[in-house]
Protein backbone atom coordinates (compact mmCIF):
# COMPACT_ATOMS: atom_id res chain seq x y z
CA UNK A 1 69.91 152.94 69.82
CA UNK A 2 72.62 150.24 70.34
CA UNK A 3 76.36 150.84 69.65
CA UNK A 4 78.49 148.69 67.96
CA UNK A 5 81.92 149.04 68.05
CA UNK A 6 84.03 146.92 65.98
CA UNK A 7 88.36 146.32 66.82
CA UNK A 8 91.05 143.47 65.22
CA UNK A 9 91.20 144.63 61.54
CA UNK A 10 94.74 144.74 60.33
CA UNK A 11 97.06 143.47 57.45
CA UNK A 12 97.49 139.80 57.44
CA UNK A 13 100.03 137.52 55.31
CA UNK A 14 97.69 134.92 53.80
CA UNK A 15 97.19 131.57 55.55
CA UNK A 16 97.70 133.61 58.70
CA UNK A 17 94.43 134.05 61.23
CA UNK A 18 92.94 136.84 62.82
CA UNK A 19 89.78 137.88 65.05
CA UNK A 20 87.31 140.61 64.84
CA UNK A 21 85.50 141.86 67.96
CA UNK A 22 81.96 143.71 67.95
CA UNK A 23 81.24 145.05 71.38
CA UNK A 24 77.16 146.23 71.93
CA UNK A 25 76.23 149.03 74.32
CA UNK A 26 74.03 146.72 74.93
CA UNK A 27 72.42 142.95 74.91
CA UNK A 28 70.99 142.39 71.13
CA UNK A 29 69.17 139.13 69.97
CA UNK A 30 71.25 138.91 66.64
CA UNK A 31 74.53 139.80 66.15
CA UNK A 32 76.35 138.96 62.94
CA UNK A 33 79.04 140.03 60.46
CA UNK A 34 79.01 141.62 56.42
CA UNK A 35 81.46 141.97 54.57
CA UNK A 36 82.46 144.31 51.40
CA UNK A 37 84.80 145.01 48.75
CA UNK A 38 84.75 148.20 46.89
CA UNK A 39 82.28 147.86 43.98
CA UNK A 40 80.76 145.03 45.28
CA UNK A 41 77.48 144.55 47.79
CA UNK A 42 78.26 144.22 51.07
CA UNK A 43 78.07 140.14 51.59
CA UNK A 44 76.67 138.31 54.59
CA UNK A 45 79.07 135.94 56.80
CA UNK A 46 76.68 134.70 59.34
CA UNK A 47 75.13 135.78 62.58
CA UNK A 48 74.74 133.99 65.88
CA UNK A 49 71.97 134.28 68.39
CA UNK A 50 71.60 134.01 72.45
CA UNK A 51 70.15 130.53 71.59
CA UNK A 52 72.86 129.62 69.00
CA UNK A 53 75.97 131.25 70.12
CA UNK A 54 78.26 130.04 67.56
CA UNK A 55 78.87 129.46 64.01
CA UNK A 56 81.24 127.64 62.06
CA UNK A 57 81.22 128.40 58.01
CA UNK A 58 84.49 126.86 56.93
CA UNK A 59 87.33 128.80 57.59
CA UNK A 60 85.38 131.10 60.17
CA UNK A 61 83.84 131.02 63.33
CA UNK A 62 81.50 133.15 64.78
CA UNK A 63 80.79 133.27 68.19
CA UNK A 64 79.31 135.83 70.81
CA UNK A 65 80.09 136.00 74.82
CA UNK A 66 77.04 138.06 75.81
CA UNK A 67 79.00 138.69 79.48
CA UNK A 68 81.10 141.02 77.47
CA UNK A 69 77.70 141.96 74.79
CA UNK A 70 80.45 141.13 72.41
CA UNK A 71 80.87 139.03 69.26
CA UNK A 72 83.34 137.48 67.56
CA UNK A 73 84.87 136.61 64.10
CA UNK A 74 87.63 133.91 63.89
CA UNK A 75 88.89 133.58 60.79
CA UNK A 76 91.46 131.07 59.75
CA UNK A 77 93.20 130.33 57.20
CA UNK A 78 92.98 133.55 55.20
CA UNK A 79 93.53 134.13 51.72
CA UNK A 80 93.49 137.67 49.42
CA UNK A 81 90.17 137.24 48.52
CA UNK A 82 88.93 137.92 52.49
CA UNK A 83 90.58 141.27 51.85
CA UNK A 84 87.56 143.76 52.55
CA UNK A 85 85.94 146.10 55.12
CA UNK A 86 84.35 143.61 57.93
CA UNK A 87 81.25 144.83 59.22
CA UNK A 88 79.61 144.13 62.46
CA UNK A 89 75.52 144.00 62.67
CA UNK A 90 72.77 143.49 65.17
CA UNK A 91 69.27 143.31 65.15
CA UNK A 92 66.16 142.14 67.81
CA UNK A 93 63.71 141.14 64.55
CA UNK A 94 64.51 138.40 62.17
CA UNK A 95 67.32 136.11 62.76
CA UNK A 96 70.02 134.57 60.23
CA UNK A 97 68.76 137.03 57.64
CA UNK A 98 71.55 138.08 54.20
CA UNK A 99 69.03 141.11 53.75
CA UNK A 100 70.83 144.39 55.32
CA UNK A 101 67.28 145.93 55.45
CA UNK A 102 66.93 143.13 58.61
CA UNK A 103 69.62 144.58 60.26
CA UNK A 104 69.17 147.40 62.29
CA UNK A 105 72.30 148.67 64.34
CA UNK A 106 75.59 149.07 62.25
CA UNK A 107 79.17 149.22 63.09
CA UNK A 108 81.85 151.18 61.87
CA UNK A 109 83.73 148.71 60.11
CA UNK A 110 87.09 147.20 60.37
CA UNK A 111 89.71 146.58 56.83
CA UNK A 112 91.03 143.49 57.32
CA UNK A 113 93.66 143.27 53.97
CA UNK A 114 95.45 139.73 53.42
CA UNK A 115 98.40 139.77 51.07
CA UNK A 116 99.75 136.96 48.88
């Protein structure tokens, strides 16, 4: 069973930046970040892989030092609607997947809240 242990959520003015940090227990294929607003399904941000360590969707940047078994989300740029609870997720079996069923370690989750 891996461990994922997420850290960086805070309150944020928007247009301001801030990064997430997953840390493993240990080395996973895929590691990736949800996220999810109250009411809503949890949403899929992107994932990165040993063999594609970083990803750039607009304003954010995912990128993994596996060193440190550790992933990152850089996100820039932020506005209200990035308000929610940031997950971090890891799997060994299918990469890049949007279906949480694919995904088989979870973390805690991190609120990351961006005011106007």
């Amino acid at each position: 069973q891996v461990q994922l242990v997420e850290s960086g959520g805070e309150s944020v003015q928007a247009g301001g930046s801030l990064e997430l940090s997953c840390r493993a227990s240990s080395f996973v294929l895929v590691m990736g970040w949800f996220r999810q607003v109250p009411g809503k399904e949890r949403e899929f941000v992107g994932a990165v892989t040993q063999r594609d360590p970083a990803s750039v969707r607009g304003r954010f940047t995912i990128s993994r030092d596996d060193t440190q078994n550790t992933v990152y989300l850089q996100m820039n740029d932020l506005k209200p609607e990035d308000t929610a609870v940031y997950y971090c997720a890891a799997t060994n079996g299918v990469v890049f997947s949007s279906r949480l069923a694919d995904w088989h370690f979870w973390g805690q989750g991190t609120q990351v809240t961006v005011s106007s």
